[in-house]
N, C-alpha and C. Protein backbone atom coordinates (compact mmCIF):
# COMPACT_ATOMS: atom_id res chain seq x y z
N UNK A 1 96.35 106.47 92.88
CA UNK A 1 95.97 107.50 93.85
C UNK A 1 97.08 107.66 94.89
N UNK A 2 97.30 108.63 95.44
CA UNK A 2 97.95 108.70 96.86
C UNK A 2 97.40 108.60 97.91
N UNK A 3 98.42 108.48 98.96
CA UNK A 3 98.08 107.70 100.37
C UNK A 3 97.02 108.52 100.70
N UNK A 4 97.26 109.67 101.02
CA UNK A 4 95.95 110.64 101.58
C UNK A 4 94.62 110.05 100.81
N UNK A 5 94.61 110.38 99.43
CA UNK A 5 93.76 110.13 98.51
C UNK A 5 92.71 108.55 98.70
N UNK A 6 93.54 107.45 98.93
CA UNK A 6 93.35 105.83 99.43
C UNK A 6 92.79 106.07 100.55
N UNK A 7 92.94 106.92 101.57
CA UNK A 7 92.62 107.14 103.21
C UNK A 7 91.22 107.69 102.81
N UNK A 8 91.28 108.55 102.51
CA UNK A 8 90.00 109.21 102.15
C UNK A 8 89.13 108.91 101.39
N UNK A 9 89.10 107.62 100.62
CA UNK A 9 88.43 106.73 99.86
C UNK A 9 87.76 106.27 100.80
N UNK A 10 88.73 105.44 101.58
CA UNK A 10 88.04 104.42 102.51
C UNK A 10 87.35 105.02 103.76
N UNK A 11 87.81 106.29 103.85
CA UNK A 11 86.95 107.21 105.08
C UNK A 11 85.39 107.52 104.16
N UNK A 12 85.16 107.68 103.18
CA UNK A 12 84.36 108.45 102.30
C UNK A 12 83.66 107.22 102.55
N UNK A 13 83.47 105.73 102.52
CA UNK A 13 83.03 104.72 102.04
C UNK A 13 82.25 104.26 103.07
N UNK A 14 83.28 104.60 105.16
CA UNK A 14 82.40 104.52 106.03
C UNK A 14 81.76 105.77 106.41
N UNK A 15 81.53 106.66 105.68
CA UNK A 15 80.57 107.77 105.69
C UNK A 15 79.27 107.62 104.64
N UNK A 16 79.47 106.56 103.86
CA UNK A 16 78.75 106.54 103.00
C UNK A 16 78.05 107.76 102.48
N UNK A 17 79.78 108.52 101.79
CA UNK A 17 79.63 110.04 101.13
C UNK A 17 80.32 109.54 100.14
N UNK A 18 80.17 108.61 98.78
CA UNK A 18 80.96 108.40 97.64
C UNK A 18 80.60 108.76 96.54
N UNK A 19 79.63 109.89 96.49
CA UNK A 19 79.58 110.60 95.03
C UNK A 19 79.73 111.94 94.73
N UNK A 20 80.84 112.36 94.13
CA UNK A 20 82.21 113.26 94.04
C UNK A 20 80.91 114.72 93.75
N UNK A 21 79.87 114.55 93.24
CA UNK A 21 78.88 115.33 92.88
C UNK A 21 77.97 115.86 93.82
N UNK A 22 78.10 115.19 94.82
CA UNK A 22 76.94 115.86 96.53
C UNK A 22 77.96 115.11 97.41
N UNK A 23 78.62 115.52 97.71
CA UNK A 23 79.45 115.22 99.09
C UNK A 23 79.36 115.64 100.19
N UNK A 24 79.34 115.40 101.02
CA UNK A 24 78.68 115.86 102.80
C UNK A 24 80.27 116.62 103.19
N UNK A 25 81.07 115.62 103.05
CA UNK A 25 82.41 116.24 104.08
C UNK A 25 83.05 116.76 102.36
N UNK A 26 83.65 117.88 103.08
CA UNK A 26 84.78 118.36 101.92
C UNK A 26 86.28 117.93 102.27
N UNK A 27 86.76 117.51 101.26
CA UNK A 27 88.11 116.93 101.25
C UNK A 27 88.94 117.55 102.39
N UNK A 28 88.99 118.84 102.51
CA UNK A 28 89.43 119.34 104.12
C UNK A 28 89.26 118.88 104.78
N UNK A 29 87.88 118.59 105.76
CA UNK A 29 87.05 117.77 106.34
C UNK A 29 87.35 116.57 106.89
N UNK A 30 87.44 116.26 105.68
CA UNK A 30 88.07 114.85 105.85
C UNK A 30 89.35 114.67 106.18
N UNK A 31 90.24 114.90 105.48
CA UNK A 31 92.08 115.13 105.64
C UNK A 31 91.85 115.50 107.49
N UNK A 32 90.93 116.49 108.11
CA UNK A 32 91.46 116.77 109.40
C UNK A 32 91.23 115.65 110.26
N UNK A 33 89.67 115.11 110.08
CA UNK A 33 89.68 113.58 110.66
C UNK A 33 90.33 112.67 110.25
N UNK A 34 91.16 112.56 109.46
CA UNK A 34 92.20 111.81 109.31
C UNK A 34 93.36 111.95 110.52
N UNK A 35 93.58 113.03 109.76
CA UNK A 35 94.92 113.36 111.32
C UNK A 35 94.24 113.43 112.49
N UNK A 36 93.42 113.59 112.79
CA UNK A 36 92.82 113.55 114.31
C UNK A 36 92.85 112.01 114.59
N UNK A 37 92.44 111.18 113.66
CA UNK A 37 92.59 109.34 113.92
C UNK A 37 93.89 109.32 113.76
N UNK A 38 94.85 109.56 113.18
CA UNK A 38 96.41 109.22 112.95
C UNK A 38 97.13 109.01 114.23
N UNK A 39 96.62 110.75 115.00
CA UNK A 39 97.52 111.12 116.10
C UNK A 39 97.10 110.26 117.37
N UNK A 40 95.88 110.18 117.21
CA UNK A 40 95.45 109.17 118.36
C UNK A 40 95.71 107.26 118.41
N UNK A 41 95.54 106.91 116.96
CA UNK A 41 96.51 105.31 116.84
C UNK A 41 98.00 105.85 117.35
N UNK A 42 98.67 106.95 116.54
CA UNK A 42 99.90 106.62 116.84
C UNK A 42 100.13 106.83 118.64
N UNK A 43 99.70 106.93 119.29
CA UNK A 43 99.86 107.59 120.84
C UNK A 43 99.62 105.52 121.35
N UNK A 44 98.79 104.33 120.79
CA UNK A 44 99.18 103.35 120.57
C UNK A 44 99.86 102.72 120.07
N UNK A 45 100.52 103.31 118.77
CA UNK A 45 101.20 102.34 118.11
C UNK A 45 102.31 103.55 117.44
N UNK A 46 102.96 103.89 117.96
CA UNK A 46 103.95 105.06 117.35
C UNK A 46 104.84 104.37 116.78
N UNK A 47 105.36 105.36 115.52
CA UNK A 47 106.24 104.82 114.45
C UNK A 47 107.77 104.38 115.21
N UNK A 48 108.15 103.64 115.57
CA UNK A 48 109.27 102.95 115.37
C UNK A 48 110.68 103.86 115.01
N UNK A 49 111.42 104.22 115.53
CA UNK A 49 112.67 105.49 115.11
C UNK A 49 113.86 105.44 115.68
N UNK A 50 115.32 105.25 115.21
CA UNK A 50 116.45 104.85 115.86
C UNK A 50 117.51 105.97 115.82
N UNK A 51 117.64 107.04 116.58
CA UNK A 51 118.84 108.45 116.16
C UNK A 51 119.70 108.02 116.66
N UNK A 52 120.79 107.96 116.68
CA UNK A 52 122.03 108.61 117.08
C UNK A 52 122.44 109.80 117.79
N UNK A 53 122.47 110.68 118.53
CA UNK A 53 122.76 111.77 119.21
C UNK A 53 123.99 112.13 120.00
N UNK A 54 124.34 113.32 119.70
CA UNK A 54 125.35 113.49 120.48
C UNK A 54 125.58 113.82 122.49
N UNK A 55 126.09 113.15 123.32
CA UNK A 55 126.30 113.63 124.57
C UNK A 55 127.56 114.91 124.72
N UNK A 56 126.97 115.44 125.92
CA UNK A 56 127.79 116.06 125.98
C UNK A 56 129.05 115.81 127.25
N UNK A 57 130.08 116.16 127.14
CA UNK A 57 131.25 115.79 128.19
C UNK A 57 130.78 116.14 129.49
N UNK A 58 130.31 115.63 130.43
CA UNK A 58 130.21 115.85 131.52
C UNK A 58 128.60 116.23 132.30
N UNK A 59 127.96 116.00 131.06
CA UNK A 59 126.90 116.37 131.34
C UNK A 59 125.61 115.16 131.35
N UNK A 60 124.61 115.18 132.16
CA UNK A 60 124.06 114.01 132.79
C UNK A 60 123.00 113.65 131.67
N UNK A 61 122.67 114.93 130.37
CA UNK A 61 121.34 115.10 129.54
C UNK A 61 121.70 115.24 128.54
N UNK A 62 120.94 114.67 127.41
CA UNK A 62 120.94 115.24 126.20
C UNK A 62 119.98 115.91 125.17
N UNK A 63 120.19 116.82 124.36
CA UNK A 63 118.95 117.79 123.71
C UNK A 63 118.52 116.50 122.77
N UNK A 64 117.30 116.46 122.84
CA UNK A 64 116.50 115.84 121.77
C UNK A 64 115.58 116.35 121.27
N UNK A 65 115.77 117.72 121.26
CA UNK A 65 114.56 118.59 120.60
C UNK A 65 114.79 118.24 118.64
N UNK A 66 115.21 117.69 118.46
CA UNK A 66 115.55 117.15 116.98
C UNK A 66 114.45 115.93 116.16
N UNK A 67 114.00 115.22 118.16
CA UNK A 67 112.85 113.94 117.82
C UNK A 67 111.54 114.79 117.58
N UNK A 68 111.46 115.18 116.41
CA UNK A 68 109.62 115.39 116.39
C UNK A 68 108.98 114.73 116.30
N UNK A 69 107.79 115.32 116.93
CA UNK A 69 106.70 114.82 116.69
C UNK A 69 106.64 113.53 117.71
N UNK A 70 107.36 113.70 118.49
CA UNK A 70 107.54 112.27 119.82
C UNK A 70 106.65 111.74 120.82
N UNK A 71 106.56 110.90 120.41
CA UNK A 71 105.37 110.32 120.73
C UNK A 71 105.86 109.50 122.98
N UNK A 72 106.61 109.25 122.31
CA UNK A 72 108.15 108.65 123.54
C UNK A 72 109.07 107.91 123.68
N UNK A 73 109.65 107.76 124.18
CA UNK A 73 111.06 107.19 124.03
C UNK A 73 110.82 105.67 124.98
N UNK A 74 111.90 104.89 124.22
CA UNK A 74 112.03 103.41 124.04
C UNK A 74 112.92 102.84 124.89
N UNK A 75 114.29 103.18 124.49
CA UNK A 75 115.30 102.79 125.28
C UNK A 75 116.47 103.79 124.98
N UNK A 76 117.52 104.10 125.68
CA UNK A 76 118.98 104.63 125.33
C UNK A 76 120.10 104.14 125.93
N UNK A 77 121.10 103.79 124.48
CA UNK A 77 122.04 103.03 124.50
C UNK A 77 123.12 104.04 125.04
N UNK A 78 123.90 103.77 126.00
CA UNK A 78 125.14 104.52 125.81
C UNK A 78 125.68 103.77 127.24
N UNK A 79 127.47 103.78 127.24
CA UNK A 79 128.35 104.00 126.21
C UNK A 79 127.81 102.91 125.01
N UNK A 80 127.54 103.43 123.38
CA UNK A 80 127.64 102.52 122.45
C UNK A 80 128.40 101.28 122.13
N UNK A 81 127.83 100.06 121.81
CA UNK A 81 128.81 99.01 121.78
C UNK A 81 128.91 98.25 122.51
N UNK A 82 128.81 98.30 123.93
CA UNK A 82 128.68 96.90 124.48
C UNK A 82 128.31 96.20 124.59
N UNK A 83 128.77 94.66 124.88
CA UNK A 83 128.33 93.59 124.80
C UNK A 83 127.87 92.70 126.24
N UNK A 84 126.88 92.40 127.04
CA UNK A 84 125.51 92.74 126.50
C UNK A 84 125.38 94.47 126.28
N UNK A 85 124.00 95.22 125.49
CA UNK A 85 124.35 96.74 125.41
C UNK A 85 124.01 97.00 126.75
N UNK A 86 124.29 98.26 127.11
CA UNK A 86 124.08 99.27 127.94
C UNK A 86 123.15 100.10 128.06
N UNK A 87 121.65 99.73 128.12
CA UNK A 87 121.05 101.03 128.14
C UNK A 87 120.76 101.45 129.68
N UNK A 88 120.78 102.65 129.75
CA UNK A 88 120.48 103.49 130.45
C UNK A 88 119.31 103.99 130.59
N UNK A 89 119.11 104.01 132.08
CA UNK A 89 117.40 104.68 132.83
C UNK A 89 117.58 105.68 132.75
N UNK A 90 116.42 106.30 132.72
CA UNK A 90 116.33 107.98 132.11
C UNK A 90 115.28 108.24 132.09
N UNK A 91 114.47 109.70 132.38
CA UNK A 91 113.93 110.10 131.78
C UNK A 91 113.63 111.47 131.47
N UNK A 92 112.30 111.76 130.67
CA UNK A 92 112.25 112.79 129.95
C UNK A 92 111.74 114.14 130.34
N UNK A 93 112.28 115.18 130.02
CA UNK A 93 111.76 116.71 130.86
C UNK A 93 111.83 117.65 129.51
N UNK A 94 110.70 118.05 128.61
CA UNK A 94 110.40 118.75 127.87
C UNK A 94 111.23 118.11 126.50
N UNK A 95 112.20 119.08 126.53
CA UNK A 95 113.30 118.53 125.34
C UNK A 95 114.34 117.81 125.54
N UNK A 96 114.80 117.53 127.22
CA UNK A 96 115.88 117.00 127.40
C UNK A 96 116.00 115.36 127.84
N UNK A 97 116.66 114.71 127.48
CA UNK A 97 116.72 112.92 128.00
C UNK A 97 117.69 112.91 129.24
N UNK A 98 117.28 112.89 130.72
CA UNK A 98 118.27 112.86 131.54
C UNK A 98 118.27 111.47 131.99
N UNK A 99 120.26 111.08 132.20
CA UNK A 99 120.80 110.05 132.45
C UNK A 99 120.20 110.12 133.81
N UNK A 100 119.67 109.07 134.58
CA UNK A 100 119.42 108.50 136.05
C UNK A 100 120.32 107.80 136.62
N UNK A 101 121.27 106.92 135.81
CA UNK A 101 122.64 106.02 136.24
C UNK A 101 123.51 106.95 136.82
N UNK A 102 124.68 106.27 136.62
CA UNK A 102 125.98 106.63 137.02
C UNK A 102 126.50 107.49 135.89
N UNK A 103 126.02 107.05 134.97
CA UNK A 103 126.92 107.55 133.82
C UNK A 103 126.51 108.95 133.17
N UNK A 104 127.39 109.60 132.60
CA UNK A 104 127.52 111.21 132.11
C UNK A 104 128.24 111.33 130.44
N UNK A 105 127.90 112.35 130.14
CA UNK A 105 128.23 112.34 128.47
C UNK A 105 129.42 112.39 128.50
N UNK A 106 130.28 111.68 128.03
CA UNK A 106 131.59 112.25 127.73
C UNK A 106 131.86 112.30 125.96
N UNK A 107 130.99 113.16 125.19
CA UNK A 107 130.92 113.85 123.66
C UNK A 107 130.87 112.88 122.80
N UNK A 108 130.50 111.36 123.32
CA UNK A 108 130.11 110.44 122.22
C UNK A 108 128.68 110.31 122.20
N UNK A 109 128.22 109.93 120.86
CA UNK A 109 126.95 109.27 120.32
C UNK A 109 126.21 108.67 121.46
N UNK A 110 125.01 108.53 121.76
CA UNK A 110 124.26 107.51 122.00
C UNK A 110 123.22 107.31 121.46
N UNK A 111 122.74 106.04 121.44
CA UNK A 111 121.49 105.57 120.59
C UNK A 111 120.11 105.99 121.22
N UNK A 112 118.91 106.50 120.56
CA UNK A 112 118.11 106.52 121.20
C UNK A 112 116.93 106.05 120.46
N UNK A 113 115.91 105.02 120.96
CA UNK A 113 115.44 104.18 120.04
C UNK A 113 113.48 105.03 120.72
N UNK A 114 113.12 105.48 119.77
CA UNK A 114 111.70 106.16 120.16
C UNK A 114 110.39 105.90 119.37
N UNK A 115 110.03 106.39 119.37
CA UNK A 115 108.43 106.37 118.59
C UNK A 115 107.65 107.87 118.28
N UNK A 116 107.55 108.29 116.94
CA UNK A 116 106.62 109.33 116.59
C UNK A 116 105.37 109.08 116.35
N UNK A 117 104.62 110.31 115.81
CA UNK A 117 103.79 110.36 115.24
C UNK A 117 103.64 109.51 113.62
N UNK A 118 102.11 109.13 113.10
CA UNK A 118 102.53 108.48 111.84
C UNK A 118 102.29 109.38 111.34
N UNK A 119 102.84 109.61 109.62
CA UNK A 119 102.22 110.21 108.58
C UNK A 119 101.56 109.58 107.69
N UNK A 120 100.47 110.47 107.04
CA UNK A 120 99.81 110.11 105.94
C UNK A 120 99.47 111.26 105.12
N UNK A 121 100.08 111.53 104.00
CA UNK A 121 100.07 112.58 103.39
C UNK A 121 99.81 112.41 101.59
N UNK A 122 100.25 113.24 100.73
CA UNK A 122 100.21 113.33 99.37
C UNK A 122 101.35 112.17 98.83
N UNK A 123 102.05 111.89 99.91
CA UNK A 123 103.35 110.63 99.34
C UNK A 123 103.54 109.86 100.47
N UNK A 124 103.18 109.71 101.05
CA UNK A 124 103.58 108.95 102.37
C UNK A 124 102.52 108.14 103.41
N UNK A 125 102.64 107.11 103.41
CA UNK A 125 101.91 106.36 104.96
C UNK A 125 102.38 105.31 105.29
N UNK A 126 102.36 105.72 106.72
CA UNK A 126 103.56 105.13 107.54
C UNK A 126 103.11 104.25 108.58
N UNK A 127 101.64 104.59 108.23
CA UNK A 127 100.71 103.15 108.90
C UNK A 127 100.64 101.82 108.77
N UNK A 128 100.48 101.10 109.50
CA UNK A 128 100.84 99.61 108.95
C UNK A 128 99.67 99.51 108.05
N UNK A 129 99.81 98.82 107.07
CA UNK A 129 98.32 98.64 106.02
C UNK A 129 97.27 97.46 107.13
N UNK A 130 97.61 96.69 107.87
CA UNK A 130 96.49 96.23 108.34
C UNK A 130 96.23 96.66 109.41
N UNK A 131 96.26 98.16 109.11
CA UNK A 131 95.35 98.95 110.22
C UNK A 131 94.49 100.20 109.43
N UNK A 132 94.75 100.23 107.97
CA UNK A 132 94.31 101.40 107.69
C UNK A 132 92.89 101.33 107.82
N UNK A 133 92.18 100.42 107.96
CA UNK A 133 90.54 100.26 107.94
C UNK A 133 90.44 100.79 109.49
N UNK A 134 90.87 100.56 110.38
CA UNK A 134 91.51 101.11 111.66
C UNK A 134 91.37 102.96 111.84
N UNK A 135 92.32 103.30 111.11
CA UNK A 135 92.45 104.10 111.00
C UNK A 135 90.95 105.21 109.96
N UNK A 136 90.22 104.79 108.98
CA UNK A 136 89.39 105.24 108.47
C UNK A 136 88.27 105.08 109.18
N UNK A 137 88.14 104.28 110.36
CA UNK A 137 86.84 104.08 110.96
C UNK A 137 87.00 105.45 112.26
N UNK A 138 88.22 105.72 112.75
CA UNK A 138 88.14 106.58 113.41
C UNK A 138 88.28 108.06 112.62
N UNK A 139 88.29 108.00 111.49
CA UNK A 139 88.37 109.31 110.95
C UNK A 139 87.00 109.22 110.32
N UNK A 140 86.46 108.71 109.97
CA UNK A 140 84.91 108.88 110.08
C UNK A 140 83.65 109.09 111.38
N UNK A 141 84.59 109.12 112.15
CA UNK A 141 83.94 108.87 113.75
C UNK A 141 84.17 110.76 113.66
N UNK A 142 85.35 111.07 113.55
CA UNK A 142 85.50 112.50 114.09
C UNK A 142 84.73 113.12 112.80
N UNK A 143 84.54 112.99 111.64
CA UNK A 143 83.79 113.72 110.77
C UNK A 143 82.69 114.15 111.45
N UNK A 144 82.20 112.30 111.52
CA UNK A 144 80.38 112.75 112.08
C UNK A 144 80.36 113.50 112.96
N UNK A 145 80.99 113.21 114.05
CA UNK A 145 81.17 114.14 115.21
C UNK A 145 80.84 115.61 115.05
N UNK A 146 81.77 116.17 114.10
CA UNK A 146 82.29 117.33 113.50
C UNK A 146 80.91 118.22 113.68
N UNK A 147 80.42 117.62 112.44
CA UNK A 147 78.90 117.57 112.17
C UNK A 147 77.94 117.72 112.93
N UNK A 148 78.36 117.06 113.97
CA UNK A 148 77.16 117.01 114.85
C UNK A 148 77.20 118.22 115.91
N UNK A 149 79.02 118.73 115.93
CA UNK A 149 78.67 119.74 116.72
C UNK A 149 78.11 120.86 115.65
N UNK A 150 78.27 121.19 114.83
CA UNK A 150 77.89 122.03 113.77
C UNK A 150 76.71 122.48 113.72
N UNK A 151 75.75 121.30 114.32
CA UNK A 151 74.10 121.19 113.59
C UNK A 151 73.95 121.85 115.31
N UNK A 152 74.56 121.22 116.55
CA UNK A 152 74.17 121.77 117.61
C UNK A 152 74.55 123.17 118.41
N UNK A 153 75.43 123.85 117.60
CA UNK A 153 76.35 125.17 117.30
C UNK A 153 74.74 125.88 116.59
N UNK A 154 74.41 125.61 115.82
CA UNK A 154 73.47 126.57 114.69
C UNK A 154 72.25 126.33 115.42
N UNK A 155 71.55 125.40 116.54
CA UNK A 155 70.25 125.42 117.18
C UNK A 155 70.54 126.26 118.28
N UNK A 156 71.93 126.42 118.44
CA UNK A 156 71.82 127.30 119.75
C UNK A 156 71.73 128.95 119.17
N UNK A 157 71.71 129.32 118.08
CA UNK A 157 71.11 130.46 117.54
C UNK A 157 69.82 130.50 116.88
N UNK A 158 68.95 129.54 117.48
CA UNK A 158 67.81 129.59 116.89
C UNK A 158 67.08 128.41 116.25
N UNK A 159 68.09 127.69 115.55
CA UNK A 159 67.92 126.69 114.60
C UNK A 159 67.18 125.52 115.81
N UNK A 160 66.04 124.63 115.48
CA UNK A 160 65.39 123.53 115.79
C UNK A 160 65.94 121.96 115.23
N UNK A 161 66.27 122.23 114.09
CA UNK A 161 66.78 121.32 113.32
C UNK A 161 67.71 120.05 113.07
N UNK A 162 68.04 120.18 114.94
CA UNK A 162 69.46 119.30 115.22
C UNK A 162 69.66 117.61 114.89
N UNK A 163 70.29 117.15 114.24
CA UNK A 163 70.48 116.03 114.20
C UNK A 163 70.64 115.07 114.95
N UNK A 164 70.20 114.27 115.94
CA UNK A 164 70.72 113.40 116.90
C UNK A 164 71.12 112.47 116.47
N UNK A 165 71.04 111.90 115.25
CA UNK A 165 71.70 110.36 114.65
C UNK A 165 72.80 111.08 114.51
N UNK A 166 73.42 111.51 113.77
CA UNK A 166 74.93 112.42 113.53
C UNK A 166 75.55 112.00 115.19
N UNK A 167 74.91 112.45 116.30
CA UNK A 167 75.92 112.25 117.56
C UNK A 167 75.67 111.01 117.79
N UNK A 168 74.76 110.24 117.40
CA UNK A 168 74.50 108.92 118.01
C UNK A 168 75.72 107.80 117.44
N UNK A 169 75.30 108.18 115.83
CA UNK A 169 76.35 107.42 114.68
C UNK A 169 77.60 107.81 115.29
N UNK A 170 78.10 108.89 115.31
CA UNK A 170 79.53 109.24 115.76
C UNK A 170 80.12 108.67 117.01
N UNK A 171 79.43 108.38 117.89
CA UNK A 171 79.94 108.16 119.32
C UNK A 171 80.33 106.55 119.01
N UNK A 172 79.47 106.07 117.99
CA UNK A 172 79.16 104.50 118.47
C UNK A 172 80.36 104.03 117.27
N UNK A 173 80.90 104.99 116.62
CA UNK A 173 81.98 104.46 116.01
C UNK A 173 83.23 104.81 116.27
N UNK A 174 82.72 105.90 117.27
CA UNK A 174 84.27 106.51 118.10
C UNK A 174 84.35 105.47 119.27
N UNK A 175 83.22 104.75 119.77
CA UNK A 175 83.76 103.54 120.62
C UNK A 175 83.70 102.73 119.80
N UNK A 176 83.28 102.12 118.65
CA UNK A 176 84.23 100.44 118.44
C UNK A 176 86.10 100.58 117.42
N UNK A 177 85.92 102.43 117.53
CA UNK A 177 87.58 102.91 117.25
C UNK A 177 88.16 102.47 118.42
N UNK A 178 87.82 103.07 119.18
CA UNK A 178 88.85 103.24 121.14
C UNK A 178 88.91 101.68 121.27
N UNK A 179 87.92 100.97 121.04
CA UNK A 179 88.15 99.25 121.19
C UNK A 179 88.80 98.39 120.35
N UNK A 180 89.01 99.40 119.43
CA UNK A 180 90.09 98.64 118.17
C UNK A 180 91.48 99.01 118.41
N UNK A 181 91.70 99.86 119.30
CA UNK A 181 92.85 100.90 119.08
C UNK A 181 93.14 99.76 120.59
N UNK A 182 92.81 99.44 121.47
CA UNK A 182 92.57 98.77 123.04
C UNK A 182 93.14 97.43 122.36
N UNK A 183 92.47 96.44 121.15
CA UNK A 183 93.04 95.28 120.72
C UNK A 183 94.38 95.21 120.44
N UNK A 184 94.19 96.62 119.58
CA UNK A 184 95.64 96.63 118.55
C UNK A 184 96.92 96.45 119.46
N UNK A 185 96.68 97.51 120.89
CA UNK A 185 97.86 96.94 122.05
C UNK A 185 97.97 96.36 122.53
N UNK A 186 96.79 95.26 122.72
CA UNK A 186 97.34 93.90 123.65
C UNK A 186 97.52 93.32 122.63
N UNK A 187 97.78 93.36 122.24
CA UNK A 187 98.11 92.19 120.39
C UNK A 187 99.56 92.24 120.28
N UNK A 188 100.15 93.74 120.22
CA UNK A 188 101.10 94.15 120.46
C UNK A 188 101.93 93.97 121.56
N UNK A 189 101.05 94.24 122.48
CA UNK A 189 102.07 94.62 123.86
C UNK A 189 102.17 96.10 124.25
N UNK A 190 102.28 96.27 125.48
CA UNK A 190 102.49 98.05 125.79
C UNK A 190 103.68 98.11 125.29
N UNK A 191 104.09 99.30 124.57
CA UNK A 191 105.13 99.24 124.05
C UNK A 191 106.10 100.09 125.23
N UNK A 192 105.50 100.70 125.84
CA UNK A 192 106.03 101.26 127.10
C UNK A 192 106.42 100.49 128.01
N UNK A 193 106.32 99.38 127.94
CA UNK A 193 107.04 98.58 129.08
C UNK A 193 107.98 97.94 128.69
N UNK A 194 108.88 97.88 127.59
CA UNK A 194 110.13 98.01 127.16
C UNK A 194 111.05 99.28 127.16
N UNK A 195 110.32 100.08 127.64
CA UNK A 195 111.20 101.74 128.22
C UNK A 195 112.03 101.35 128.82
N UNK A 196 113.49 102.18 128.96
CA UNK A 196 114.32 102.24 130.07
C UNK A 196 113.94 103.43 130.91
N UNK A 197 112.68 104.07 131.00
CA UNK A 197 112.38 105.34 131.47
C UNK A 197 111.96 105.69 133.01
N UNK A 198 112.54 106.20 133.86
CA UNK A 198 111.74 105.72 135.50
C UNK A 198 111.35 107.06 135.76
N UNK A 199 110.52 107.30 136.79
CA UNK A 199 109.89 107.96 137.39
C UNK A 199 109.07 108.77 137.01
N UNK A 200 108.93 109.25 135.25
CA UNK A 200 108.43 109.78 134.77
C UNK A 200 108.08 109.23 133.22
N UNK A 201 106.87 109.40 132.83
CA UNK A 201 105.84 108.92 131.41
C UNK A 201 105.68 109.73 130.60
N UNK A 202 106.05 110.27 129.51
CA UNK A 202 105.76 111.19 128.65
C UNK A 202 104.73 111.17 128.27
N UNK A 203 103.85 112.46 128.44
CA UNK A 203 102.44 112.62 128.01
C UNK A 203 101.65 111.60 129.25
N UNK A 204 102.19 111.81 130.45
CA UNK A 204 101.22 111.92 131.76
C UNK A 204 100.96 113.31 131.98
């Protein structure tokens, strides 16, 4: 199977929707609560990413509109090469990385060490495997959810019929997600407090 395909197994399994013949969520469905859990682990645990970029001569910033999908930035090396390295305080304003030091581009490389978004797709996952149960418990959280606004969308035209276990189930697995996602970083560590970044937090 593929990664998506494995994700959605194990999402299907805490929905207890596993027969391909009456299925509650449709494979759409599902795939979106997937990425809705993806984007929110990775905003804890973002993928790991090392560019190279060019500075420019004289200038205090550099374009990093090249990092998608950026979750935020780590540290930046420049001038490259020294011993101990050099990184530089900085921080971030839309697309641009501005130097806070002394120092200015003069048209060499610098390193910039960041964190994206993960993928999980038809070939790819970039999740650590001992998180994907992690990851399927909160994409079953947003299904039910889904659902639940659905059933409370259609009573407000009339319908009586609303489900309250659907919001009950959903909430109570969207909090022991947020408390798994809360472990996973002190386990880790903030990864933000290895930034060279001052005065400003990406995605405050």
């Amino acid at each position: 199977m593929t990664p998506i395909e494995d994700m959605r197994a194990l999402v299907r399994r805490d929905l207890k929707d596993e027969n391909p013949s009456a299925y509650r969520w449709t494979d759409d469905e599902v795939d979106r609560a997937i990425g809705r859990a993806v984007l929110e682990y990775s905003q804890y645990v973002p993928r790991y990413q090392k560019d190279a970029l060019n500075t420019v001569s004289g200038q205090d910033y550099v374009d990093i509109a090249t990092l998608t999908n950026r979750v935020r930035v780590y540290r930046v090396e420049f001038p490259i090469g020294n011993v101990p390295r050099s990184h530089q305080p900085f921080r971030v304003y839309m697309n641009h990385l501005i130097f806070m030091g002394d120092d200015v581009g003069n048209g060499n490389q610098c390193h910039v060490e960041w964190g994206k978004v993960h993928t999980i797709d038809a070939s790819v996952n970039t999740v650590d495997a001992q998180h994907y149960h992690t990851i399927a418990l909160g994409a079953a959280a947003y299904a039910v959810l889904a659902i639940s606004q659905y059933t409370i969308d259609r009573s407000n035209i009339g319908g009586e019929d609303v489900d309250m276990d659907y919001l009950d189930w959903g909430n109570a697995m969207l909090n022991r997600f947020h408390k798994e996602l809360a472990r996973i970083a002190r386990r880790l560590g903030d990864k933000r407090m290895i930034s060279g970044e001052i005065y400003y937090k990406e995605g405050a």
